[in-house]
C-alpha atoms as a PDB file:
ATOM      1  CA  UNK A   1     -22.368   0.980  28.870  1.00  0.00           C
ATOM      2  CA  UNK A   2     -22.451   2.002  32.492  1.00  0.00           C
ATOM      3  CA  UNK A   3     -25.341   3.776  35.113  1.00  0.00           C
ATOM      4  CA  UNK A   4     -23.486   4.617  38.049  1.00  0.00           C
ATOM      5  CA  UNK A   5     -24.260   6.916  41.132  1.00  0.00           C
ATOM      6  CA  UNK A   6     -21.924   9.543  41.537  1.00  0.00           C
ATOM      7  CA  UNK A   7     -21.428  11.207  44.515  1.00  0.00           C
ATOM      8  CA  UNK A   8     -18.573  14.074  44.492  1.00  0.00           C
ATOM      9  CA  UNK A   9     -17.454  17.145  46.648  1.00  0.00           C
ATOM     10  CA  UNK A  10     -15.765  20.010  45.276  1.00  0.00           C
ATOM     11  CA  UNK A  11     -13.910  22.936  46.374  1.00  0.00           C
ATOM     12  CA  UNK A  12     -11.754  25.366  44.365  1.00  0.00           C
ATOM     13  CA  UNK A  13      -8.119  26.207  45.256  1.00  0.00           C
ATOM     14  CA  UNK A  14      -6.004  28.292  44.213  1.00  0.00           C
ATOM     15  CA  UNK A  15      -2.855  27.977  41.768  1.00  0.00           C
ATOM     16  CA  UNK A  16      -0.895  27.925  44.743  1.00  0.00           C
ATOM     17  CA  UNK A  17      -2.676  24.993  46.935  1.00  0.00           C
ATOM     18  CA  UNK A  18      -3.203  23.408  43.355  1.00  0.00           C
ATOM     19  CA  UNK A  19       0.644  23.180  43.084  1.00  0.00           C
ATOM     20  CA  UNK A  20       0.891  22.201  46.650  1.00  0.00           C
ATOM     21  CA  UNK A  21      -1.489  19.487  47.033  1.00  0.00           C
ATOM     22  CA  UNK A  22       0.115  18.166  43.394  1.00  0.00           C
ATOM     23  CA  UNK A  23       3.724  18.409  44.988  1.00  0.00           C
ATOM     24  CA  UNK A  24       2.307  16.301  48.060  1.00  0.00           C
ATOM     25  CA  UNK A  25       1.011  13.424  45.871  1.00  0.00           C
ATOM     26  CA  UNK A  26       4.169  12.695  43.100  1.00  0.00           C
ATOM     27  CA  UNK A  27       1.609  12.476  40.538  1.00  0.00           C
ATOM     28  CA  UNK A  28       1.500  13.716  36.748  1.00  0.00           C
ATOM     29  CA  UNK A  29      -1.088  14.914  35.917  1.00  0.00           C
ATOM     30  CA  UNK A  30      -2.824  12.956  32.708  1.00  0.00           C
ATOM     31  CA  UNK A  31      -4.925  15.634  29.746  1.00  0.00           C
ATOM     32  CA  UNK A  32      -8.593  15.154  29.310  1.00  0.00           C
ATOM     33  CA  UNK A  33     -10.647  17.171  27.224  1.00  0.00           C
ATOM     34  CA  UNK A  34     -14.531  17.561  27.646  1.00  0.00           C
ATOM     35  CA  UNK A  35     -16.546  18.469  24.719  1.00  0.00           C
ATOM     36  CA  UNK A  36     -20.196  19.717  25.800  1.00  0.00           C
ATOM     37  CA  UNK A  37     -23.416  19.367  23.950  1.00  0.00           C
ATOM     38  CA  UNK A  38     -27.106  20.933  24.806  1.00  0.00           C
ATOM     39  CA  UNK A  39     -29.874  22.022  22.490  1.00  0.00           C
ATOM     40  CA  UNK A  40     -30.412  25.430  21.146  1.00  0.00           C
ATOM     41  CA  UNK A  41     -32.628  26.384  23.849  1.00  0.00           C
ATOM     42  CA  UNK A  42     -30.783  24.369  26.261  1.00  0.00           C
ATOM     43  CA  UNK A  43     -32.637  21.751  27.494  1.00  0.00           C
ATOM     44  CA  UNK A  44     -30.817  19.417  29.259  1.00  0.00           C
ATOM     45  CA  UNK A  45     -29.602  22.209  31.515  1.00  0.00           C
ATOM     46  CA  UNK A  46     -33.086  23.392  32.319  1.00  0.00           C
ATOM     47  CA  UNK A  47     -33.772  19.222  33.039  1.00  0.00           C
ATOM     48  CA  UNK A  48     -30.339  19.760  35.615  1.00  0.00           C
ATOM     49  CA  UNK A  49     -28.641  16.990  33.465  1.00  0.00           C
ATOM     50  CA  UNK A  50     -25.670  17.539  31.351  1.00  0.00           C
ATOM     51  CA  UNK A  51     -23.808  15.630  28.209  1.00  0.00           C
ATOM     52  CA  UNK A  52     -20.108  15.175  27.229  1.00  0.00           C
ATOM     53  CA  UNK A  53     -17.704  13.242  25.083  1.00  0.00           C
ATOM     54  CA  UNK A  54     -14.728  13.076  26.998  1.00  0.00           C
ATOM     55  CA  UNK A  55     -11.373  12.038  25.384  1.00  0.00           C
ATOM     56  CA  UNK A  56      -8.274  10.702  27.194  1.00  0.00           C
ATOM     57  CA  UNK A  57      -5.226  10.598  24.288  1.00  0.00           C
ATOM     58  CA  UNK A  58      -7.364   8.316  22.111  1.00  0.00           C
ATOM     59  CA  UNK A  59     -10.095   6.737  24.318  1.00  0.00           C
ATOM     60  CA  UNK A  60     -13.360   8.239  24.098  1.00  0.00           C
ATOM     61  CA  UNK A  61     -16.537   7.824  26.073  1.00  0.00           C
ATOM     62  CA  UNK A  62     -20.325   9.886  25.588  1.00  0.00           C
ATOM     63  CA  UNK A  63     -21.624  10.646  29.729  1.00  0.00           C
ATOM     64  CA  UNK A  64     -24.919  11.800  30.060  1.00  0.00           C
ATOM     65  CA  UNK A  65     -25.327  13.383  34.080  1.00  0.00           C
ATOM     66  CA  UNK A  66     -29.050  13.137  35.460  1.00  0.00           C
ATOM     67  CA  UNK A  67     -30.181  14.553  38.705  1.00  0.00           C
ATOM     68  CA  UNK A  68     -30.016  11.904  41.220  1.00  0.00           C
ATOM     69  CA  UNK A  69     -31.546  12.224  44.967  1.00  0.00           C
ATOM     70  CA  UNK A  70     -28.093  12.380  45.823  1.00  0.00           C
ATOM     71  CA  UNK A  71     -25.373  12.825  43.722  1.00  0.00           C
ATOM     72  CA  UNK A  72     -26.231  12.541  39.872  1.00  0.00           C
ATOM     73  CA  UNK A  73     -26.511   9.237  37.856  1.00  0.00           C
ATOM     74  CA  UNK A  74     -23.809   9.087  35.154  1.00  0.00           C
ATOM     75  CA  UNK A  75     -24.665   7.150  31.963  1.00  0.00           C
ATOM     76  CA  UNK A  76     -22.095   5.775  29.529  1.00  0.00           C
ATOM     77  CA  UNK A  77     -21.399   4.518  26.537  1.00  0.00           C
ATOM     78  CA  UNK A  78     -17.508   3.691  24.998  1.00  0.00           C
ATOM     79  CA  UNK A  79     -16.889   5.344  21.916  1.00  0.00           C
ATOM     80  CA  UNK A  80     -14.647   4.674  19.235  1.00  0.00           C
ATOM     81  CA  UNK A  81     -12.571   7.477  17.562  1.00  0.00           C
ATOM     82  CA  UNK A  82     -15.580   7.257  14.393  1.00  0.00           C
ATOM     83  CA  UNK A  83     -18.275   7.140  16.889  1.00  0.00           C
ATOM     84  CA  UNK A  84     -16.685  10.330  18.720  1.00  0.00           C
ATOM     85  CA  UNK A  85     -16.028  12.364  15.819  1.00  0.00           C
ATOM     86  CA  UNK A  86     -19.583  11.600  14.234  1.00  0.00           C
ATOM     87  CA  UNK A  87     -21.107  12.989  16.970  1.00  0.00           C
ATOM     88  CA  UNK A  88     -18.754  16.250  17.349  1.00  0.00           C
ATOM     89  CA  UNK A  89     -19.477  17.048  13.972  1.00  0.00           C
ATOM     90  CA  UNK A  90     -23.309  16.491  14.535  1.00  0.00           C
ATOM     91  CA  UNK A  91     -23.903  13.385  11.655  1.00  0.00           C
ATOM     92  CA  UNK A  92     -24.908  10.541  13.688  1.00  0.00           C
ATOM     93  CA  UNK A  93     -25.626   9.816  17.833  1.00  0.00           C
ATOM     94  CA  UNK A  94     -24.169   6.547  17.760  1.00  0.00           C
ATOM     95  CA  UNK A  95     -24.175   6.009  21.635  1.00  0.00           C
ATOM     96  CA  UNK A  96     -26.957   3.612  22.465  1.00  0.00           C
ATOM     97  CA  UNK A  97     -27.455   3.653  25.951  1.00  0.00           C
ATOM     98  CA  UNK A  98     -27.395   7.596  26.184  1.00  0.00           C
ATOM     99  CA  UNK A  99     -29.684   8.200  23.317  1.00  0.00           C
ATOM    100  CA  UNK A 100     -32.162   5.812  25.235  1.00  0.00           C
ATOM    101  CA  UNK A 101     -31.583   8.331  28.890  1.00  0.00           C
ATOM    102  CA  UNK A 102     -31.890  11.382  25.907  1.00  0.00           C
ATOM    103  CA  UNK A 103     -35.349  10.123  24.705  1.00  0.00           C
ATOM    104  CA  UNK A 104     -36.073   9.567  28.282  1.00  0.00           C
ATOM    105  CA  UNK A 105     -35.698  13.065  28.833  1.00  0.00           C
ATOM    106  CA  UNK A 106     -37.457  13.971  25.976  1.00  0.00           C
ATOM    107  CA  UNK A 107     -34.239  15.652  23.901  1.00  0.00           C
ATOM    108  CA  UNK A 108     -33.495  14.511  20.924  1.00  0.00           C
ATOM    109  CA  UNK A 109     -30.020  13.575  19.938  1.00  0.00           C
ATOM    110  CA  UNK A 110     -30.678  15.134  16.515  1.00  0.00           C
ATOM    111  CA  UNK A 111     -31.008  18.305  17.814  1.00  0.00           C
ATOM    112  CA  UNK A 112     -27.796  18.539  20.106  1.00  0.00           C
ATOM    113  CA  UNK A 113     -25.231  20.843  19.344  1.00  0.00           C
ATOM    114  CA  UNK A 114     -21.331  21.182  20.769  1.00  0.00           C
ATOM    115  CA  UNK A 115     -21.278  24.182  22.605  1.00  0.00           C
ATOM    116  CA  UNK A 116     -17.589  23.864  23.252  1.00  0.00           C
ATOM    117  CA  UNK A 117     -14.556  22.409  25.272  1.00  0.00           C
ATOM    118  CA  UNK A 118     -12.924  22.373  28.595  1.00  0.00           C
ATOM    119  CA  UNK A 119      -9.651  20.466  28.824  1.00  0.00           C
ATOM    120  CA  UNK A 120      -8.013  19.194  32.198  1.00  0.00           C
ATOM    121  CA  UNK A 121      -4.834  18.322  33.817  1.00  0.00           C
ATOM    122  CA  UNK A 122      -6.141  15.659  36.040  1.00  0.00           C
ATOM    123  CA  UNK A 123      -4.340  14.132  38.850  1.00  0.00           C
ATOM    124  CA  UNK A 124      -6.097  11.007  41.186  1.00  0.00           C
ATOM    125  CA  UNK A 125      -5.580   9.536  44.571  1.00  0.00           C
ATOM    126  CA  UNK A 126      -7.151   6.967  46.643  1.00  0.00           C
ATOM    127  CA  UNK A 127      -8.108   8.757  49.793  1.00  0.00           C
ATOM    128  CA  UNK A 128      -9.766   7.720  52.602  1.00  0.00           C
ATOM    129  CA  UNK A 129     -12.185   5.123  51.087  1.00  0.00           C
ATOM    130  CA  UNK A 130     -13.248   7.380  47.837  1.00  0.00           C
ATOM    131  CA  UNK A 131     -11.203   8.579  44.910  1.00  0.00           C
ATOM    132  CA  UNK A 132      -9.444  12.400  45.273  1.00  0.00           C
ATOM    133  CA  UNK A 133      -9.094  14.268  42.460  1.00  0.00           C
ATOM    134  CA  UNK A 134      -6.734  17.508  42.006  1.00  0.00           C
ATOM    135  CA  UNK A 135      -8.018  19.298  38.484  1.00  0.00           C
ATOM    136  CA  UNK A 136      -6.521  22.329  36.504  1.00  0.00           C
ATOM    137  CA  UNK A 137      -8.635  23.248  34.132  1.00  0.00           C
ATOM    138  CA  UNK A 138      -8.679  25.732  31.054  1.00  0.00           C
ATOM    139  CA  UNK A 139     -11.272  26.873  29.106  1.00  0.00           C
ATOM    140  CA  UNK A 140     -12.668  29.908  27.357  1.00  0.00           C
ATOM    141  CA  UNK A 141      -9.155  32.072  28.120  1.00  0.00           C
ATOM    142  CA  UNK A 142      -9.850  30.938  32.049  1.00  0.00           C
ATOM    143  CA  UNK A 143      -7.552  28.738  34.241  1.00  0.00           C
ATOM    144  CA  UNK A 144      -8.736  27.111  37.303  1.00  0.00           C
ATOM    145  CA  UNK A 145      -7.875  24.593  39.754  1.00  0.00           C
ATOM    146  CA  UNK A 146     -10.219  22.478  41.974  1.00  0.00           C
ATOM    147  CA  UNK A 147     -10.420  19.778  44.601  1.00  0.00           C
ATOM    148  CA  UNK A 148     -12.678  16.735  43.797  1.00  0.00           C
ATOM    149  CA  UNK A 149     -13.836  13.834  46.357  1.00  0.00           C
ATOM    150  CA  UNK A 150     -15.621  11.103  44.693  1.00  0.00           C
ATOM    151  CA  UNK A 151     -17.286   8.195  46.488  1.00  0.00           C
ATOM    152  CA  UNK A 152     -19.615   5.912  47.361  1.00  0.00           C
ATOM    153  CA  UNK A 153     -20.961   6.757  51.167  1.00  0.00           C
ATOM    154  CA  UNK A 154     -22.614  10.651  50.817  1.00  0.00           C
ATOM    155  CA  UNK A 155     -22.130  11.132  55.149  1.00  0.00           C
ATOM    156  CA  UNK A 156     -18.403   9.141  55.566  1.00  0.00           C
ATOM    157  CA  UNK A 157     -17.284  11.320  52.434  1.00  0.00           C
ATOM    158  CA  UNK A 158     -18.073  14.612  53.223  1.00  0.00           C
ATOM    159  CA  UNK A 159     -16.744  14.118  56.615  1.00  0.00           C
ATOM    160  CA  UNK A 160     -13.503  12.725  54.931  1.00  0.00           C
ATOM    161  CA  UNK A 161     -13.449  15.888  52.583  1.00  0.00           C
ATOM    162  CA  UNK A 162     -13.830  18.368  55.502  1.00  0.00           C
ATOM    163  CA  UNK A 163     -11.751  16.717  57.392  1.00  0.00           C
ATOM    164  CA  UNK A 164      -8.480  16.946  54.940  1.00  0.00           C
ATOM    165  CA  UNK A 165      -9.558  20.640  53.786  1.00  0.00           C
ATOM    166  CA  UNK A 166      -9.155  21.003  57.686  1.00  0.00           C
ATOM    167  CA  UNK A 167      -5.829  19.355  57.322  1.00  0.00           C
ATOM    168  CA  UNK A 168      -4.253  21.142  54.613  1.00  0.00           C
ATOM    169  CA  UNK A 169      -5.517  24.801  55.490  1.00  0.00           C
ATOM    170  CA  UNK A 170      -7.659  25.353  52.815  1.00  0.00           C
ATOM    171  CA  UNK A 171     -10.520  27.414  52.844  1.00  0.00           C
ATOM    172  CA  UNK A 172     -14.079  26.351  51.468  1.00  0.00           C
ATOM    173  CA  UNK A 173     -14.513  27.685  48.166  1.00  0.00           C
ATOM    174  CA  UNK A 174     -17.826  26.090  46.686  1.00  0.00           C
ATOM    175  CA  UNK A 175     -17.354  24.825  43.001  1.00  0.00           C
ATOM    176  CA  UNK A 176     -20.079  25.014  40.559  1.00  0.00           C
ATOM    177  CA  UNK A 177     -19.616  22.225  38.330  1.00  0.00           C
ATOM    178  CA  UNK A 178     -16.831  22.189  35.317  1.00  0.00           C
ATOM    179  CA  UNK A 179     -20.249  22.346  32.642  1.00  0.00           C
ATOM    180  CA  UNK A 180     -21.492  24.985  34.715  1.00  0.00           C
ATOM    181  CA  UNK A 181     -18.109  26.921  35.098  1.00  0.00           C
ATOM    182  CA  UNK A 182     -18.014  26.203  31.264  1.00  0.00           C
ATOM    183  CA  UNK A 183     -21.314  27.362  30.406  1.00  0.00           C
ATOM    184  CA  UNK A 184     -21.152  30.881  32.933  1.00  0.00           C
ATOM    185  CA  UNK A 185     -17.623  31.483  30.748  1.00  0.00           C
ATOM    186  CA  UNK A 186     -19.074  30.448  27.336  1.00  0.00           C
ATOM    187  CA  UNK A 187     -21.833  32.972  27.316  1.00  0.00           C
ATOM    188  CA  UNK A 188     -19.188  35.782  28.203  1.00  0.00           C
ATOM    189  CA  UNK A 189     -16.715  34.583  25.874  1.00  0.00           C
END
């Protein structure tokens, strides 16, 4: 299990800058899906938090996001392949540390259901003292492509991110987050 800070900045690009910026880097991108969970009524979303399983090939790991004063605190627990599949089909929460944040929050883990999933082409560089992430992302019939700075210093970082959007000619496009693109997407789909 880990609680971690996380501060990120985002900015959608287009297919074009996506394929760019990729080009620039000599990176393949790695596959990642995201499966999302909330209540029926949808109460971690209305509590600004949000809940995934995410699975890299055959690594798994349960993320709870809570609203942090800056940035959101990330809580996670390892999964094995059992654990993961136990919870996607809704028989047992067996991810100790997040079930404790859950009850925190006052959601029970019985009462989560998967809402659906978002998979990613995910590409990362060191940049600049933080960790710069180029995403394409498909979900619900939609494709889209977005520019992630994650780090640890909120002021040096989003001068960083400015900076290289500067750089590179790329416009500011404010990005929702992926669970929030996901969710917009989900109730249209």
């Amino acid at each position: 299990m880990s609680k971690e800070l996380e501060i990120e900045f985002k900015n959608m690009l287009t297919k074009e800058e996506y394929v760019k910026l990729l080009a620039d880097t000599q990176k393949t991108p790695i596959s990642q899906t995201n499966h999302y969970f909330d209540t029926p009524d949808f109460q971690l979303r209305g509590k600004k938090s949000a809940l995934r399983i995410r699975q890299i090939e055959e690594h798994y790991e349960c993320t709870l996001k809570t609203p942090a004063p800056a940035g959101n605190y990330e809580t996670t627990d390892k999964l094995t392949s059992a654990q993961a599949e136990d919870i996607l089909k809704g028989k047992q929460f067996d991810a100790p540390e997040v079930r404790a944040e859950l009850e925190q929050l006052n959601v029970s883990p019985a009462a989560l259901k998967l809402i659906g999933s978002l998979t990613t082409y995910r590409a990362e560089i060191e940049y600049a003292g933080g960790l710069l992430v180029l995403d394409h992302s498909q979900y619900c019939g939609i494709e889209d492509f977005e520019l992630e700075y994650e780090v640890t210093d909120e002021a040096s970082g989003k001068e960083a991110f400015f900076t290289l959007l500067k750089e590179k000619a790329i416009p500011i496009r404010p990005a929702d987050k992926k669970i929030a693109r996901f969710m917009a997407a989900a109730q249209q789909y």
